[in-house]
Protein backbone atom coordinates (compact mmCIF):
# COMPACT_ATOMS: atom_id res chain seq x y z
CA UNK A 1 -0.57 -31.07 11.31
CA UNK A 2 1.67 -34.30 10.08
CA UNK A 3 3.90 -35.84 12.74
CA UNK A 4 7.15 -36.77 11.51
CA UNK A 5 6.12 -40.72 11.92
CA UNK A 6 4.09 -39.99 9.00
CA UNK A 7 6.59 -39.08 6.59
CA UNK A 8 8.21 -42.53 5.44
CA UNK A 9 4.79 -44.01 5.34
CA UNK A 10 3.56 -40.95 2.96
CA UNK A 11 6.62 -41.39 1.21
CA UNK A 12 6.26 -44.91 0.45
CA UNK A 13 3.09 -44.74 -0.37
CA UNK A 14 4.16 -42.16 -3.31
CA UNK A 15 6.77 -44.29 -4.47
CA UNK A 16 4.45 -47.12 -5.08
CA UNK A 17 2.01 -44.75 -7.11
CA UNK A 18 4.86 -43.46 -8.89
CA UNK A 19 6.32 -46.51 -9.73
CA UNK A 20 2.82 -48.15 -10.94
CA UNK A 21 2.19 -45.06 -13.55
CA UNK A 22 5.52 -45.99 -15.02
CA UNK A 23 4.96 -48.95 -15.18
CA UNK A 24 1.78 -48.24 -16.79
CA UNK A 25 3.50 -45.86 -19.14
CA UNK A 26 6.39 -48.33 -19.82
CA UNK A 27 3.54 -50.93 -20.95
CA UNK A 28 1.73 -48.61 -23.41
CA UNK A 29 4.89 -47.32 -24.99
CA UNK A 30 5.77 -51.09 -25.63
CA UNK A 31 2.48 -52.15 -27.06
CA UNK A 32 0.78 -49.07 -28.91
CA UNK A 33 -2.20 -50.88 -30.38
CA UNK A 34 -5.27 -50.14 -27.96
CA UNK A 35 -7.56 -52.75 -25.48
CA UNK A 36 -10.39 -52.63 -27.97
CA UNK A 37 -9.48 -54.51 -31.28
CA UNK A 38 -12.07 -52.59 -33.29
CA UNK A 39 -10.88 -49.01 -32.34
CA UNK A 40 -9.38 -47.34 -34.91
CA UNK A 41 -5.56 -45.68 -34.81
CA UNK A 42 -5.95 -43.55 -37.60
CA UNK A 43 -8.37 -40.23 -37.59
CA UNK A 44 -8.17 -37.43 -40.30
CA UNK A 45 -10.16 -34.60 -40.57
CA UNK A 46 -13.59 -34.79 -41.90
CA UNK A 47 -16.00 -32.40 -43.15
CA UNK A 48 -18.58 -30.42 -40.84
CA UNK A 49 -21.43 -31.49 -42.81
CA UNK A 50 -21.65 -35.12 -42.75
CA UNK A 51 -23.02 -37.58 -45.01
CA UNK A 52 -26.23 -39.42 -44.57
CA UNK A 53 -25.99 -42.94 -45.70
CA UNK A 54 -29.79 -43.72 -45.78
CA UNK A 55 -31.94 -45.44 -47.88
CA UNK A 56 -31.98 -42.42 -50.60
CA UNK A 57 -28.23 -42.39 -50.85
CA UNK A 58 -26.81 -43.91 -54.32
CA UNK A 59 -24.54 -46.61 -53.41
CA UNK A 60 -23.48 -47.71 -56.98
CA UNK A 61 -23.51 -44.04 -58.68
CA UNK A 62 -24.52 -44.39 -62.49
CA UNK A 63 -24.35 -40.65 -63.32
CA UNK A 64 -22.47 -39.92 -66.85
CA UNK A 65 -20.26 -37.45 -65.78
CA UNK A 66 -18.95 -39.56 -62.55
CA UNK A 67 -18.39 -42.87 -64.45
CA UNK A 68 -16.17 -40.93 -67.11
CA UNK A 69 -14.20 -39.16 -63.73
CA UNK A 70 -14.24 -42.32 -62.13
CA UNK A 71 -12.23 -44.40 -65.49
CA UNK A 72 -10.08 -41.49 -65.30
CA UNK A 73 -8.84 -41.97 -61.92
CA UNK A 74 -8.87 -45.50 -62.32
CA UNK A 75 -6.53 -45.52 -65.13
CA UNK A 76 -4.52 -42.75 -63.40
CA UNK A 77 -4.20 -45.21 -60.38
CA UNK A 78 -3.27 -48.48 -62.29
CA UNK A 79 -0.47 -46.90 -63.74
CA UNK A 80 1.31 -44.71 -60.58
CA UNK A 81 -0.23 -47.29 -57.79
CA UNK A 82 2.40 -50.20 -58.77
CA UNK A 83 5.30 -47.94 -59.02
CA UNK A 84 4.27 -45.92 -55.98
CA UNK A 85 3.71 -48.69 -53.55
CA UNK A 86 6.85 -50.80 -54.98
CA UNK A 87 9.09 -47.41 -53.81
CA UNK A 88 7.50 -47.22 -50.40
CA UNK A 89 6.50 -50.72 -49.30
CA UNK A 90 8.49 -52.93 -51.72
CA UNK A 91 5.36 -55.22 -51.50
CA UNK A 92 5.80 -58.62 -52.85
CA UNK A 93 2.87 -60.73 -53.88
CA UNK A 94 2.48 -64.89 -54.03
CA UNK A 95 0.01 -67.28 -54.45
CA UNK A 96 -1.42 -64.81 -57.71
CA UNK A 97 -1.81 -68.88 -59.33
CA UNK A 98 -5.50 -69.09 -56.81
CA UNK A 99 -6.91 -66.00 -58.87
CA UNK A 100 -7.23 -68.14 -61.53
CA UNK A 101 -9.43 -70.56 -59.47
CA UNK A 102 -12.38 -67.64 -58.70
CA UNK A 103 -12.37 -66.54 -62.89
CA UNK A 104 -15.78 -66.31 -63.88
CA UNK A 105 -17.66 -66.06 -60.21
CA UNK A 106 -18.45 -63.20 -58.12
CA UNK A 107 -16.04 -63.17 -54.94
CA UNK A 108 -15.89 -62.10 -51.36
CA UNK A 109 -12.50 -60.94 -50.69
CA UNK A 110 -11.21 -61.07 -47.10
CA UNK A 111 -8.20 -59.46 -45.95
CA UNK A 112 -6.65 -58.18 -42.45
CA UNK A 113 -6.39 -54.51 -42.16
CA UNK A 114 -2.82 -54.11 -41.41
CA UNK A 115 -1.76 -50.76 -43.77
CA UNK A 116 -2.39 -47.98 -45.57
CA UNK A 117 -1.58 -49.18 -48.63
CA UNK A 118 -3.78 -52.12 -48.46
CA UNK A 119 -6.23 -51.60 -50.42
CA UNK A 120 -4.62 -49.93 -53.19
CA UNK A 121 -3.05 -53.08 -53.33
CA UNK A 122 -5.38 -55.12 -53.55
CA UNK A 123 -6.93 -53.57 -55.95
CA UNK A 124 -4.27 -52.08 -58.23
CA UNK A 125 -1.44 -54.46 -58.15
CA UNK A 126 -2.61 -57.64 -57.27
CA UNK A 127 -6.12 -58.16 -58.81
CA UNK A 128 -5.60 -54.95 -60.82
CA UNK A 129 -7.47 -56.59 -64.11
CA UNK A 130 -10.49 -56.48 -62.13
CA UNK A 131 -12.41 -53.85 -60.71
CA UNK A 132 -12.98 -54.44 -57.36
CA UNK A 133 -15.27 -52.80 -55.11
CA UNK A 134 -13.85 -52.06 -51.32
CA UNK A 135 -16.30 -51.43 -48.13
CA UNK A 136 -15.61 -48.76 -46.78
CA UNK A 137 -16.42 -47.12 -43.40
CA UNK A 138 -18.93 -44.27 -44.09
CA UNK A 139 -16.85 -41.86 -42.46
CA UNK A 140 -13.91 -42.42 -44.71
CA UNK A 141 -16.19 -40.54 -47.45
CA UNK A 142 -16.62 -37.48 -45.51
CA UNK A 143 -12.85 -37.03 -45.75
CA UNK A 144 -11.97 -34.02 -48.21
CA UNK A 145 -10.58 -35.06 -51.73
CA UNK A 146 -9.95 -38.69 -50.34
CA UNK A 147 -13.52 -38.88 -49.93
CA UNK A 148 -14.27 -38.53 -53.81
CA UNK A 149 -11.04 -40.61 -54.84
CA UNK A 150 -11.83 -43.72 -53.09
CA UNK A 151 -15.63 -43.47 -54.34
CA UNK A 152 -14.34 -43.22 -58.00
CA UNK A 153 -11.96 -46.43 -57.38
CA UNK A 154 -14.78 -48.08 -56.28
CA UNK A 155 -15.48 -47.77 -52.65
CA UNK A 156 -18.70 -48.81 -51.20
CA UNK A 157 -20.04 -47.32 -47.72
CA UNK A 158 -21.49 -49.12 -45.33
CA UNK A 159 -25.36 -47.69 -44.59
CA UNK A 160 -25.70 -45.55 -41.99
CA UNK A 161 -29.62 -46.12 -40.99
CA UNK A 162 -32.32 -49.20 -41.34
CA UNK A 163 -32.99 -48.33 -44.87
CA UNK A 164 -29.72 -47.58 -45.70
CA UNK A 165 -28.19 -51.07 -44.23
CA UNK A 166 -31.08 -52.82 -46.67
CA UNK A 167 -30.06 -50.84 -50.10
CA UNK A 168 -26.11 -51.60 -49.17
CA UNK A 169 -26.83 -55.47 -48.62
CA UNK A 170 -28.84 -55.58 -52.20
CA UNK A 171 -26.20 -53.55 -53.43
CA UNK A 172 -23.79 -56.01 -52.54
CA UNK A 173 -25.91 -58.82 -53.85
CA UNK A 174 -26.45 -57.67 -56.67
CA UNK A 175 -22.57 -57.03 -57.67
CA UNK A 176 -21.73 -60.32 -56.58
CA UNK A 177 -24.59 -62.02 -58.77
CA UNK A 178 -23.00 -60.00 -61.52
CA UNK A 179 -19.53 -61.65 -61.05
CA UNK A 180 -17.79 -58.74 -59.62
CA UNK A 181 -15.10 -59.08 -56.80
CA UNK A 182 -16.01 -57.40 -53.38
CA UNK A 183 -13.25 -56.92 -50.53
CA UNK A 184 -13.88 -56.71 -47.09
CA UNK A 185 -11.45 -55.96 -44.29
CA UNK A 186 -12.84 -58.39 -41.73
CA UNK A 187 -11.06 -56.76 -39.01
CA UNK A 188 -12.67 -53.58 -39.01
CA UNK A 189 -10.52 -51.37 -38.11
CA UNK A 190 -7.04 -50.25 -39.45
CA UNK A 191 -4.03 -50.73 -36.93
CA UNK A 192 -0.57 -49.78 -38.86
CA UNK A 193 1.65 -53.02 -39.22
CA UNK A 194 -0.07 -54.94 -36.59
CA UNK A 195 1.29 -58.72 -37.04
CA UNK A 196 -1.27 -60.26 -35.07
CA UNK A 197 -5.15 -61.68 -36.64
CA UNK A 198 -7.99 -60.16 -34.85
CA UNK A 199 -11.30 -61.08 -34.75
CA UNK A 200 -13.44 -61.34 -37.65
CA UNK A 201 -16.81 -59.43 -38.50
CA UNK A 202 -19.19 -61.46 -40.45
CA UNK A 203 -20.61 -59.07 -42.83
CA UNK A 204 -18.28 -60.57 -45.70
CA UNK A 205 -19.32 -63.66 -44.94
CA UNK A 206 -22.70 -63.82 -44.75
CA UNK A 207 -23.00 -62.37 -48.79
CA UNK A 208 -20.55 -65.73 -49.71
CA UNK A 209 -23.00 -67.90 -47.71
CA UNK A 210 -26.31 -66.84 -48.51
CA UNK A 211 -25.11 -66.79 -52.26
CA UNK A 212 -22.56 -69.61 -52.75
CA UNK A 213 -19.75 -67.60 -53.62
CA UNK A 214 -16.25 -68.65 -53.07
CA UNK A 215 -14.05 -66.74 -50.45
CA UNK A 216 -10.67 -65.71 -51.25
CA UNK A 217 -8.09 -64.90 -48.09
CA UNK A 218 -4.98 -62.63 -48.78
CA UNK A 219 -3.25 -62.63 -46.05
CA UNK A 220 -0.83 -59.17 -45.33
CA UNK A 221 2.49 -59.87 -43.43
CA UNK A 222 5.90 -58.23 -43.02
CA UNK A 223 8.92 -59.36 -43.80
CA UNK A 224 11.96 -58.51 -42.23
CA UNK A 225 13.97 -56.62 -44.72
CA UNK A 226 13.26 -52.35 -44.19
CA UNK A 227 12.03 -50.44 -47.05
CA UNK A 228 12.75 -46.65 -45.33
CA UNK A 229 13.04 -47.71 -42.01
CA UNK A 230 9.67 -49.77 -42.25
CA UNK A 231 9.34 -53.39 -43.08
CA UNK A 232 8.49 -54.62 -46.87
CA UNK A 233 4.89 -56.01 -47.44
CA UNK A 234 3.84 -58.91 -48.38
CA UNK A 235 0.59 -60.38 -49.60
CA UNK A 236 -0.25 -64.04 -50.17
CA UNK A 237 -3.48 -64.83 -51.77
CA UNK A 238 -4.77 -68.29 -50.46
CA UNK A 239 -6.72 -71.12 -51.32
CA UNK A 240 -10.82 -69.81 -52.63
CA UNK A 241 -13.25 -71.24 -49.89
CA UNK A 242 -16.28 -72.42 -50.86
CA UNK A 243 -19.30 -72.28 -48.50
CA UNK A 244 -20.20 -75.54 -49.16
CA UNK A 245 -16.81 -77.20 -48.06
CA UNK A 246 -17.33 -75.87 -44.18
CA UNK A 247 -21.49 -75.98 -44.35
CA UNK A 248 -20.90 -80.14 -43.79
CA UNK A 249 -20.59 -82.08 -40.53
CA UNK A 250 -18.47 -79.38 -38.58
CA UNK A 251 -21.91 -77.62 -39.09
CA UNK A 252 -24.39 -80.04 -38.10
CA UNK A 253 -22.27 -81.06 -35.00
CA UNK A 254 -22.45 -77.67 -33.52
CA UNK A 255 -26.35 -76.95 -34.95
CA UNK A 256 -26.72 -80.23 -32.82
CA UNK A 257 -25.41 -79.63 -29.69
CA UNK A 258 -25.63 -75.68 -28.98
CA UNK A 259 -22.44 -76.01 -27.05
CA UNK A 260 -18.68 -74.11 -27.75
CA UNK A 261 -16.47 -76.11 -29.87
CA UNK A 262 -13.64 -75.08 -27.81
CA UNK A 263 -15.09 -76.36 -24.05
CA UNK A 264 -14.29 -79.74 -26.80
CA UNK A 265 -10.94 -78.40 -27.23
CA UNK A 266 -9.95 -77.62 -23.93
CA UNK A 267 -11.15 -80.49 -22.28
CA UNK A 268 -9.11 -82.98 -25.16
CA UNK A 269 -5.94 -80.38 -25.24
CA UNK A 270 -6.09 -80.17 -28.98
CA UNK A 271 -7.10 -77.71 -31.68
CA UNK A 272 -10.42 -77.42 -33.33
CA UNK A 273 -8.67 -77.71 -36.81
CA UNK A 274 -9.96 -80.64 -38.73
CA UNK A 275 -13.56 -79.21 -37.93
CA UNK A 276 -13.27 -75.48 -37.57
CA UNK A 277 -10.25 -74.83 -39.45
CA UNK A 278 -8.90 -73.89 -36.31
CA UNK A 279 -5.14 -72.64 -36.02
CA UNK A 280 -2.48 -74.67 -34.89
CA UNK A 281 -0.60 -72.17 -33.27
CA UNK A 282 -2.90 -72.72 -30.61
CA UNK A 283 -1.12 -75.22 -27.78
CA UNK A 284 -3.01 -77.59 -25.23
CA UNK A 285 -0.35 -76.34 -22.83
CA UNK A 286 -1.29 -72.65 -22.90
CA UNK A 287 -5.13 -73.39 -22.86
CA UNK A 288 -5.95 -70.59 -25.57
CA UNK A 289 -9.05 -70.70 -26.82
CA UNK A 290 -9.12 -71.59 -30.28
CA UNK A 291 -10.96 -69.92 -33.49
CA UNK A 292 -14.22 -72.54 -32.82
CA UNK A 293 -14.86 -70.25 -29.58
CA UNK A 294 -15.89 -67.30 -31.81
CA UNK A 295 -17.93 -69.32 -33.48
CA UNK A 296 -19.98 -70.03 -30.46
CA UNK A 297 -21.23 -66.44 -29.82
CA UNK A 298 -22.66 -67.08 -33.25
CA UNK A 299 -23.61 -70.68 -33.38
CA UNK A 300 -25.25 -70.78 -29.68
CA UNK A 301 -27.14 -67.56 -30.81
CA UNK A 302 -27.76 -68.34 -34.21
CA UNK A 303 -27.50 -71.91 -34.63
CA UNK A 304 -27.65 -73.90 -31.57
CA UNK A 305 -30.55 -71.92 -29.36
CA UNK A 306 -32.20 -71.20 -32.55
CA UNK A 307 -31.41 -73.93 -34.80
CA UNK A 308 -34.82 -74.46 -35.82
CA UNK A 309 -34.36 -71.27 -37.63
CA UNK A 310 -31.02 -71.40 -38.70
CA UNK A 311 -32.03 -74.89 -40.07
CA UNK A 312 -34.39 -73.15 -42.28
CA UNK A 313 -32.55 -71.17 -44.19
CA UNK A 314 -28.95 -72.66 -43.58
CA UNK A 315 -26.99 -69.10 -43.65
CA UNK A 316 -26.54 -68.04 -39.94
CA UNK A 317 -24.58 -71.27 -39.01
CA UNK A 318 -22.54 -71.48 -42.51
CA UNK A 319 -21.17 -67.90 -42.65
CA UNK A 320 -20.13 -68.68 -38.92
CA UNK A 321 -18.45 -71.71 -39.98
CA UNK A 322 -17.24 -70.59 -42.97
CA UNK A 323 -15.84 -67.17 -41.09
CA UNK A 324 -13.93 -69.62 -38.66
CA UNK A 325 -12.57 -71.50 -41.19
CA UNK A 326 -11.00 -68.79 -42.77
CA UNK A 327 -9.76 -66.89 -39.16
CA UNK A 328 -8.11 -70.36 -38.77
CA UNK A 329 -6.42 -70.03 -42.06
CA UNK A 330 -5.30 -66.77 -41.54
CA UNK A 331 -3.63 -67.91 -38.22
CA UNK A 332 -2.26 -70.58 -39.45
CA UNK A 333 -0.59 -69.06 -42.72
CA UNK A 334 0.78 -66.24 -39.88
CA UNK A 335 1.91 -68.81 -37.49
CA UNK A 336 4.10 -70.31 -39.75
CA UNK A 337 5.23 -66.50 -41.40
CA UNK A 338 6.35 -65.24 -38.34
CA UNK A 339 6.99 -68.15 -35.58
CA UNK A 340 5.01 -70.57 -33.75
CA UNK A 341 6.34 -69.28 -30.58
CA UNK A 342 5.76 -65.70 -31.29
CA UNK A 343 2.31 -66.12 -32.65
CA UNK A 344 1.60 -68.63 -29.41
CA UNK A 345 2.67 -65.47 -26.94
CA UNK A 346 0.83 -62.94 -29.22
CA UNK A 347 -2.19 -64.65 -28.82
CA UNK A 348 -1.68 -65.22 -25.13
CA UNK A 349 -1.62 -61.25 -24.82
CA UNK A 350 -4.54 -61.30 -26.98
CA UNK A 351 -6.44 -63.69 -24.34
CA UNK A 352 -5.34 -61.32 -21.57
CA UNK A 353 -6.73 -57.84 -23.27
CA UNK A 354 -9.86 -59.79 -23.95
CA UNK A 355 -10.04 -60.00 -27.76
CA UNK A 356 -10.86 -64.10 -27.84
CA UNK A 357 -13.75 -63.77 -24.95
């Protein structure tokens, strides 16, 4: 049996509780995206029976029948894709003058997986005179009718087992020694008109270095006029980045020492961006750690504890650099976009969730 001393002490105590779980509720509802930037926000239903992406699976399908469908629907979607998206997105592209630059060469495509209409276009609007192939989750194929539409517009899944990972990468190869484009969203995951860069994967990057093709960033960002009570799109398509131009002293210097470009960083109060490409949103005040630090996870694995290795062939520590150096681009083309000071206190929530450690 309580004692009546007990009752504003109980009472208390259940105010504080209550008052944290709002304020836990308060914080979600204001930032939707989750703690994990490679979880995924959008699910749709898939079939029971799954597919197996193994090594018997047919990643580039050469049957008759399929490449006539597959024309069909391309043709289909170059003429409704442009008119579609321009109704519900009123995208806007710029920078179309560096597609000029990567004529002729098999390309890794890297973009930021901000919307649903991103790869559509991509590939219908803005490099819609080329057919370019988009890696796909596996999953995304097991979805009913969208399944077989993105397969025939040239989706590529990523292999499910040993042998399936092995026939993807030659499959890969083997489009981008024939000249053909190839996008990846480095991001992974798709989270709906986020406006901050996560990290990057390195798949895309390790095709460009290990075969010396060029890398071309489009960058997605909003802009501030509403198309339906959503904001407009807007890709820019930067500068193509050769392997080669990041595989130089920035390179060596880590290879050398082993160590995280950004302990250099903090200790000096300055961005890693003459070296790492590095973005310049990032301030000596607010200690963030810059786009070198991702690097080190793969540099002081790949490159600087194994560097006898890496020396060999020269691939792990270039597709780091080379991944870094676009990240850095990508911040600092979004910096400028949407606000120094905005991007500086996005990343600073970034830091605290525990995307940049």
């Amino acid at each position: 049996m309580y004692c009546e001393a007990d009752f504003p002490g109980r009472a208390l105590e259940m105010y504080i509780k209550n008052a944290g779980e709002n304020a836990e509720k308060e914080a979600a509802n204001k930032n939707p995206y989750p703690d994990d930037p490679g979880t995924h926000m959008v699910n749709l239903r898939h079939k029971r029976k799954r597919t197996v992406f193994d090594g018997r699976y047919s990643y580039e399908c050469n049957n008759v029948f399929f490449l006539i469908f597959a024309l069909f629907i391309r043709m289909l979607a170059l003429a409704v894709i442009p008119v579609w998206a321009k109704a519900v997105s009123g995208y806007r592209i710029s920078g179309r003058q560096n597609l000029r630059k990567v004529r002729g060469s098999g390309v890794v495509i890297i973009a930021n997986h901000v919307h649903h209409l991103d790869a559509p276009l991509i590939c219908g609007c803005m490099n819609r005179f080329r057919k370019t192939r988009i890696i796909s989750l596996s999953e995304n194929f097991d979805i009913p009718v969208v399944g077989k539409l993105i397969r025939a517009l040239g989706a590529i899944p990523l292999g499910g087992d040993f042998a399936g990972r092995q026939k993807f990468n030659k499959t890969i190869e083997k489009l981008l020694k024939k000249k053909k484009h190839v996008l990846f969203f480095a991001e992974g995951a798709l989270w709906p008109y986020y406006k901050g860069i996560r990290p990057f994967r390195s798949g895309g990057f390790r095709f460009a270095a290990r075969l010396g093709v060029p890398v071309l960033p489009v960058v997605i960002v909003f802009e501030g006029m509403k198309v339906g009570g959503r904001e407009k799109l807007r890709l820019h398509v930067g500068r193509p980045l050769m392997p080669e131009e990041v595989a130089g002293a920035s390179v060596g210097s880590c290879v050398g020492t082993g160590t995280r470009a950004s302990t250099a960083a903090a200790g000096t109060g300055t961005d890693a961006v003459a070296d790492m490409g590095g973005g310049p949103c990032v301030d000596a005040g607010t200690g963030v750690v810059t786009a070198a630090a991702a690097t080190a996870a793969e540099v002081s694995g790949e490159g600087g504890v194994g560097a006898a290795r890496a020396a060999g062939t020269g691939t792990a520590v270039s597709a780091a650099a080379l991944r870094e150096r676009t990240l850095g681009y990508f911040r600092r083309f979004t910096s400028k976009y949407y606000g120094i000071q905005d991007c500086r206190s996005r990343i600073q929530a970034e830091e605290r969730r525990g995307f940049f450690i």
